[in-house]
C-alpha atoms as a PDB file:
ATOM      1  CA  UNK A   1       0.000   0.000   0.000  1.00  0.00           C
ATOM      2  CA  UNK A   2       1.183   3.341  -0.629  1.00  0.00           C
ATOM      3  CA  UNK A   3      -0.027   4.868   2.893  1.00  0.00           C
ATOM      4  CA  UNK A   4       3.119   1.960   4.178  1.00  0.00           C
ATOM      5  CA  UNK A   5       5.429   4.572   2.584  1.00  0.00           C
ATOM      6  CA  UNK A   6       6.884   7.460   4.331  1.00  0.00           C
ATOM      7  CA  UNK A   7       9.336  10.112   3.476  1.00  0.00           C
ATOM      8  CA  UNK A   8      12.030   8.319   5.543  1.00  0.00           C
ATOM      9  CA  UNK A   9      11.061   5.011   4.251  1.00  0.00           C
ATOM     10  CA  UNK A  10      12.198   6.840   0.483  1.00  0.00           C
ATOM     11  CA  UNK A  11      15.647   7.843   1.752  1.00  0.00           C
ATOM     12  CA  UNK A  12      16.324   6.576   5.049  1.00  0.00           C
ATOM     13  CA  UNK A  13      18.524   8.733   7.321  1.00  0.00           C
ATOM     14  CA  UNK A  14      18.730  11.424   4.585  1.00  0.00           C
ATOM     15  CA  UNK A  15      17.556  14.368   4.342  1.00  0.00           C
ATOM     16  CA  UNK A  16      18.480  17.044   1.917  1.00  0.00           C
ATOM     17  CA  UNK A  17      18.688  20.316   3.356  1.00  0.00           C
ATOM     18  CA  UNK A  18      16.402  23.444   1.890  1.00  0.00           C
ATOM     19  CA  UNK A  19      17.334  25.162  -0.704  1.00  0.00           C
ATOM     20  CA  UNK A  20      16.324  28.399  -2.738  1.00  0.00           C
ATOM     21  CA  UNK A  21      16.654  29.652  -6.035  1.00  0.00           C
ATOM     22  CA  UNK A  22      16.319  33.395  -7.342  1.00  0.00           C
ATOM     23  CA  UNK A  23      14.233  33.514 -10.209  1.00  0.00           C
ATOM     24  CA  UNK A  24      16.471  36.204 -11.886  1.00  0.00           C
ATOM     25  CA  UNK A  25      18.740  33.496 -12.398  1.00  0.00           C
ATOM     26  CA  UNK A  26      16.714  30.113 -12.785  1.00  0.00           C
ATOM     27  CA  UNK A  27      16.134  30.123 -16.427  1.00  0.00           C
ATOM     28  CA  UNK A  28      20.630  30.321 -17.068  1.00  0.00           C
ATOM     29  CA  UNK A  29      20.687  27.662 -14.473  1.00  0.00           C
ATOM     30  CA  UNK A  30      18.413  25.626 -16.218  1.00  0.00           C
ATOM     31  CA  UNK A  31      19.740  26.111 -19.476  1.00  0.00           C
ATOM     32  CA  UNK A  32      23.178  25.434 -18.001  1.00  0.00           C
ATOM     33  CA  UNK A  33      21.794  22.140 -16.543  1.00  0.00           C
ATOM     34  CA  UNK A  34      20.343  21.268 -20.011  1.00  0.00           C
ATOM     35  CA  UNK A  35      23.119  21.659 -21.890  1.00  0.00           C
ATOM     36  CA  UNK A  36      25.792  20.217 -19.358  1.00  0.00           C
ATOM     37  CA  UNK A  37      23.140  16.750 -20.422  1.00  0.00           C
ATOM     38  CA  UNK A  38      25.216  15.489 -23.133  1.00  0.00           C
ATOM     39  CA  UNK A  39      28.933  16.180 -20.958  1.00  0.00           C
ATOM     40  CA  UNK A  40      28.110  15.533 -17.787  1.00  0.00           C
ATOM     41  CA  UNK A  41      24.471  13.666 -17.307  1.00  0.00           C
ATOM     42  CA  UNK A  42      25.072  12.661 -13.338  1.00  0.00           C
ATOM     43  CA  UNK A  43      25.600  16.463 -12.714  1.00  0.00           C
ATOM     44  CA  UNK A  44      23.046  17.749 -14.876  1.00  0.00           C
ATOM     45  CA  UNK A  45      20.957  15.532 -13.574  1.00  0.00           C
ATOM     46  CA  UNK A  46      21.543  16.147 -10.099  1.00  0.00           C
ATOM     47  CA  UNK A  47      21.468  19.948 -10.754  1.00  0.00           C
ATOM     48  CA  UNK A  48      17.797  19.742 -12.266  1.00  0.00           C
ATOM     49  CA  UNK A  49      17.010  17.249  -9.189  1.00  0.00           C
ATOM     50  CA  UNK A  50      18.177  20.090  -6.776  1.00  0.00           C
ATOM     51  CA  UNK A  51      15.930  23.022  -9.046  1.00  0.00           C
ATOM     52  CA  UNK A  52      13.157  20.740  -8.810  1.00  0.00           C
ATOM     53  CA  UNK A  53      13.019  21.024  -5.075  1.00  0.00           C
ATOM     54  CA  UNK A  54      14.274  23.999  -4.695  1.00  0.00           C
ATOM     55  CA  UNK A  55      11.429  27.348  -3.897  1.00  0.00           C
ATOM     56  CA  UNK A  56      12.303  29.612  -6.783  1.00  0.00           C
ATOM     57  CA  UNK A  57      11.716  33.818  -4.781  1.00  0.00           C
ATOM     58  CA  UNK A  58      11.808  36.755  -6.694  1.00  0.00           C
ATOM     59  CA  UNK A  59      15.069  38.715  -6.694  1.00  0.00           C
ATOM     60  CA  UNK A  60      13.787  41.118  -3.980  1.00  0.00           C
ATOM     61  CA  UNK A  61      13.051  38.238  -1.810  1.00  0.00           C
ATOM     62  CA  UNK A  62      16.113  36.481  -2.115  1.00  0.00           C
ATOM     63  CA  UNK A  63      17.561  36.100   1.737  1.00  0.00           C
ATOM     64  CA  UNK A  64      21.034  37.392   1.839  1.00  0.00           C
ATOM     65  CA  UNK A  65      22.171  34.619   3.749  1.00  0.00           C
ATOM     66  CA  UNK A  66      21.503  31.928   1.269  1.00  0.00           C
ATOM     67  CA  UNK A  67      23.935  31.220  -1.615  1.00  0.00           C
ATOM     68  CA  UNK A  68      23.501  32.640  -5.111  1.00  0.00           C
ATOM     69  CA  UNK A  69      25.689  33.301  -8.197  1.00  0.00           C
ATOM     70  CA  UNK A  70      27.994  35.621  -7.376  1.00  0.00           C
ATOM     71  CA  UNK A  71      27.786  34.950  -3.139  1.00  0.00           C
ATOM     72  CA  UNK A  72      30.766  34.271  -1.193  1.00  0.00           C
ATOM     73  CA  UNK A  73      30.258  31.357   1.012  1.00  0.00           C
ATOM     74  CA  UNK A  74      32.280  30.167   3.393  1.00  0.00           C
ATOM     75  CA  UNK A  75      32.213  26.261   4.116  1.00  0.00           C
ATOM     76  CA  UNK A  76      33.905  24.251   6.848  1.00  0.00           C
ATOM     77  CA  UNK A  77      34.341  20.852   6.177  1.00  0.00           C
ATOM     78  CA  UNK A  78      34.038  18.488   9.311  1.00  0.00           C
ATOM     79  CA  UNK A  79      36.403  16.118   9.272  1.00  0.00           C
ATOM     80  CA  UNK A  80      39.114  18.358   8.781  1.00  0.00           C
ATOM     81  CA  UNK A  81      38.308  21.099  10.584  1.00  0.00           C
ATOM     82  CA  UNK A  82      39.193  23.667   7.859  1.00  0.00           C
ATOM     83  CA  UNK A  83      37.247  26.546   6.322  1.00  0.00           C
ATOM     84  CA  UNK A  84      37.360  27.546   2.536  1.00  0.00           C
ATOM     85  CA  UNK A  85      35.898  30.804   0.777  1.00  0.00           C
ATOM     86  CA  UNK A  86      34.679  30.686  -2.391  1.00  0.00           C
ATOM     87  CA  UNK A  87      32.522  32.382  -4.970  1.00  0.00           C
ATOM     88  CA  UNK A  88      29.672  30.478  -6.493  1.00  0.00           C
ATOM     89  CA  UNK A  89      29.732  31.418 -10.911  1.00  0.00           C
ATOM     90  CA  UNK A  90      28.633  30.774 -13.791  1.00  0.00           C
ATOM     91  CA  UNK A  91      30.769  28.797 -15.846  1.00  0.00           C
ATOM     92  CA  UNK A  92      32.242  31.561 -18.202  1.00  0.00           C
ATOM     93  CA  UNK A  93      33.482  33.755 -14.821  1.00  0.00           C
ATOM     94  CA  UNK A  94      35.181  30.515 -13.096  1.00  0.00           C
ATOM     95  CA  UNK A  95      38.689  30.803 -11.964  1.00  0.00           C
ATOM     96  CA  UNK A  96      39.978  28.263  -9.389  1.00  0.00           C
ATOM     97  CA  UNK A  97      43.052  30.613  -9.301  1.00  0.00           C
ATOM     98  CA  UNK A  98      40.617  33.743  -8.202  1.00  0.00           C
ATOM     99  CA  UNK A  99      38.748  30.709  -5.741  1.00  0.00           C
ATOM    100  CA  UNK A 100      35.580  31.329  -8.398  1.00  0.00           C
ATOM    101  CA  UNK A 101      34.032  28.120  -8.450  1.00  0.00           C
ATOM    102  CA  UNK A 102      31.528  27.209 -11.313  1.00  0.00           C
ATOM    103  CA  UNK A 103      28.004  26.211 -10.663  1.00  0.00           C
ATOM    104  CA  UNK A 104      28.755  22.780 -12.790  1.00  0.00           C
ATOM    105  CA  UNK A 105      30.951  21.804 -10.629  1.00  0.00           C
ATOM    106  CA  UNK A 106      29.970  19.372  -8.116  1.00  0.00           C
ATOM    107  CA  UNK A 107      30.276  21.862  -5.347  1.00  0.00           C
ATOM    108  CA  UNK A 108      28.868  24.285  -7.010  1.00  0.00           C
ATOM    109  CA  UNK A 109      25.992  21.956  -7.588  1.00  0.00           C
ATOM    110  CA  UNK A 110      25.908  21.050  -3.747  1.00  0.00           C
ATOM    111  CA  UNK A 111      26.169  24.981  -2.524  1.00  0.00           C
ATOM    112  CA  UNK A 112      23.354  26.496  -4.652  1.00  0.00           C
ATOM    113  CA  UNK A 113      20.417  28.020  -2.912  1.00  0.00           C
ATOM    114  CA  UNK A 114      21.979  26.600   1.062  1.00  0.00           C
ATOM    115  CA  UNK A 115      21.681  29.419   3.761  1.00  0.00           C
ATOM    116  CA  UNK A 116      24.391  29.661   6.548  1.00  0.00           C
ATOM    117  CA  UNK A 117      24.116  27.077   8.962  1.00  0.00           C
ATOM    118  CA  UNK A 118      23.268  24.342   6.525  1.00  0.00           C
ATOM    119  CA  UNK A 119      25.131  20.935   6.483  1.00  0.00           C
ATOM    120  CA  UNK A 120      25.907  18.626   3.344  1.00  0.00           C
ATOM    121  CA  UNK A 121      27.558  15.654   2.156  1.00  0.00           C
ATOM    122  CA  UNK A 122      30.627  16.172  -0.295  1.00  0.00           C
ATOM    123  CA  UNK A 123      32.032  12.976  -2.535  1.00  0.00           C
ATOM    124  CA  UNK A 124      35.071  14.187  -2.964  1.00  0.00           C
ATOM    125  CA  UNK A 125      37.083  12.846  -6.494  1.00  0.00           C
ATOM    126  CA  UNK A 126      39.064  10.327  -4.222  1.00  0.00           C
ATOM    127  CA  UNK A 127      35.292   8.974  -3.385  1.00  0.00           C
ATOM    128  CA  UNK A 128      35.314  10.035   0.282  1.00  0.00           C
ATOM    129  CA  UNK A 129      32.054  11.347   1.700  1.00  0.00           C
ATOM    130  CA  UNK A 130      32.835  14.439   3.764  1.00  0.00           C
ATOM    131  CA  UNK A 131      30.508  16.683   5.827  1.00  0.00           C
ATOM    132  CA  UNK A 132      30.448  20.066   5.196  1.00  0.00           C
ATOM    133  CA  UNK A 133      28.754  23.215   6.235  1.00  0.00           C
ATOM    134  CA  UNK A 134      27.758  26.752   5.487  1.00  0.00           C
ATOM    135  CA  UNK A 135      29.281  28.947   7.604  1.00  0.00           C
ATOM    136  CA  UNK A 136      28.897  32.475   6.131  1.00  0.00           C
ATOM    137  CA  UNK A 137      27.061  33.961   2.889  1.00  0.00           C
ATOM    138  CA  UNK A 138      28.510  37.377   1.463  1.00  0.00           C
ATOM    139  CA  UNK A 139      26.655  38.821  -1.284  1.00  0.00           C
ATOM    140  CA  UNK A 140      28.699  40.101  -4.321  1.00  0.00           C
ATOM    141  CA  UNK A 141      29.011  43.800  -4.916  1.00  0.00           C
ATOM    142  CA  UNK A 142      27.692  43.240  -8.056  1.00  0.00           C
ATOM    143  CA  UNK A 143      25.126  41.048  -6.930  1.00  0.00           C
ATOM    144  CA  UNK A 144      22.361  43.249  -5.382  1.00  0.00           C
ATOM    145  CA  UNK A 145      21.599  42.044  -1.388  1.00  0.00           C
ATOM    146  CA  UNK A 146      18.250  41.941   0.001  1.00  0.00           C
ATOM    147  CA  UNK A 147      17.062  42.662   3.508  1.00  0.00           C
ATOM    148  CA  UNK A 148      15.861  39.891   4.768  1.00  0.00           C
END
């Protein structure tokens, strides 16, 4: 029956923190996702997985403490101990050098739309799961900040 099936009974001892998305930017995120399809289909995938639950708020809604493109977040990851700052871009603006990290990347993937405070899991490339969490959101200069 379906009524035997509950939200934890779908993913058991997971749950995905909330996200949000500003609509100024959702249709270039989408587009990004559908064309990243043929490249990369696990992160395309999992970047129209995290737009599909995400709320989508207009632009003047947008909480300031919640990443966006163009935010500086700064993560610490938990097994280490140490904090990183980076800035979440679009593709065309990333530079690792500059710590601009894309929104196709698999971090960028996992940052997009979390507000400070929030805790993920990270597969890092040597396939170790790592917990990580927002510690601060900046908003860019160029990126207009809302009260929230």
């Amino acid at each position: 029956m379906i009524t035997d099936i509950t939200p934890s009974a779908k993913r058991p001892g997971k749950r995905a923190p909330r996200i949000v998305i500003d609509a100024d930017h959702l249709a270039h995120i989408e587009a990004l996702a559908e064309g990243a399809m043929q490249r990369n289909p696990a992160l395309a995938d999992r970047l129209l997985d995290e737009i599909g639950r995400a709320r989508i708020v207009p632009s003047a809604k947008m909480p300031a403490n919640v990443v966006s493109i163009g935010s500086a977040v700064t993560y610490r990851d938990e097994s280490t101990g140490l904090e990183k700052t980076v800035t979440l871009t679009y593709p065309e603006d990333a530079d690792i050098a500059r710590q601009r990290v894309s929104l196709l990347t698999p971090i960028g993937v996992a940052l997009l739309g979390l507000a400070e405070g929030a805790a993920f899991h990270w597969d890092t490339r040597a396939q170790q799961r790592r917990m990580l969490t927002v510690i601060r959101v900046e908003q860019d200069a160029a990126t207009p900040t809302h009260d929230a």
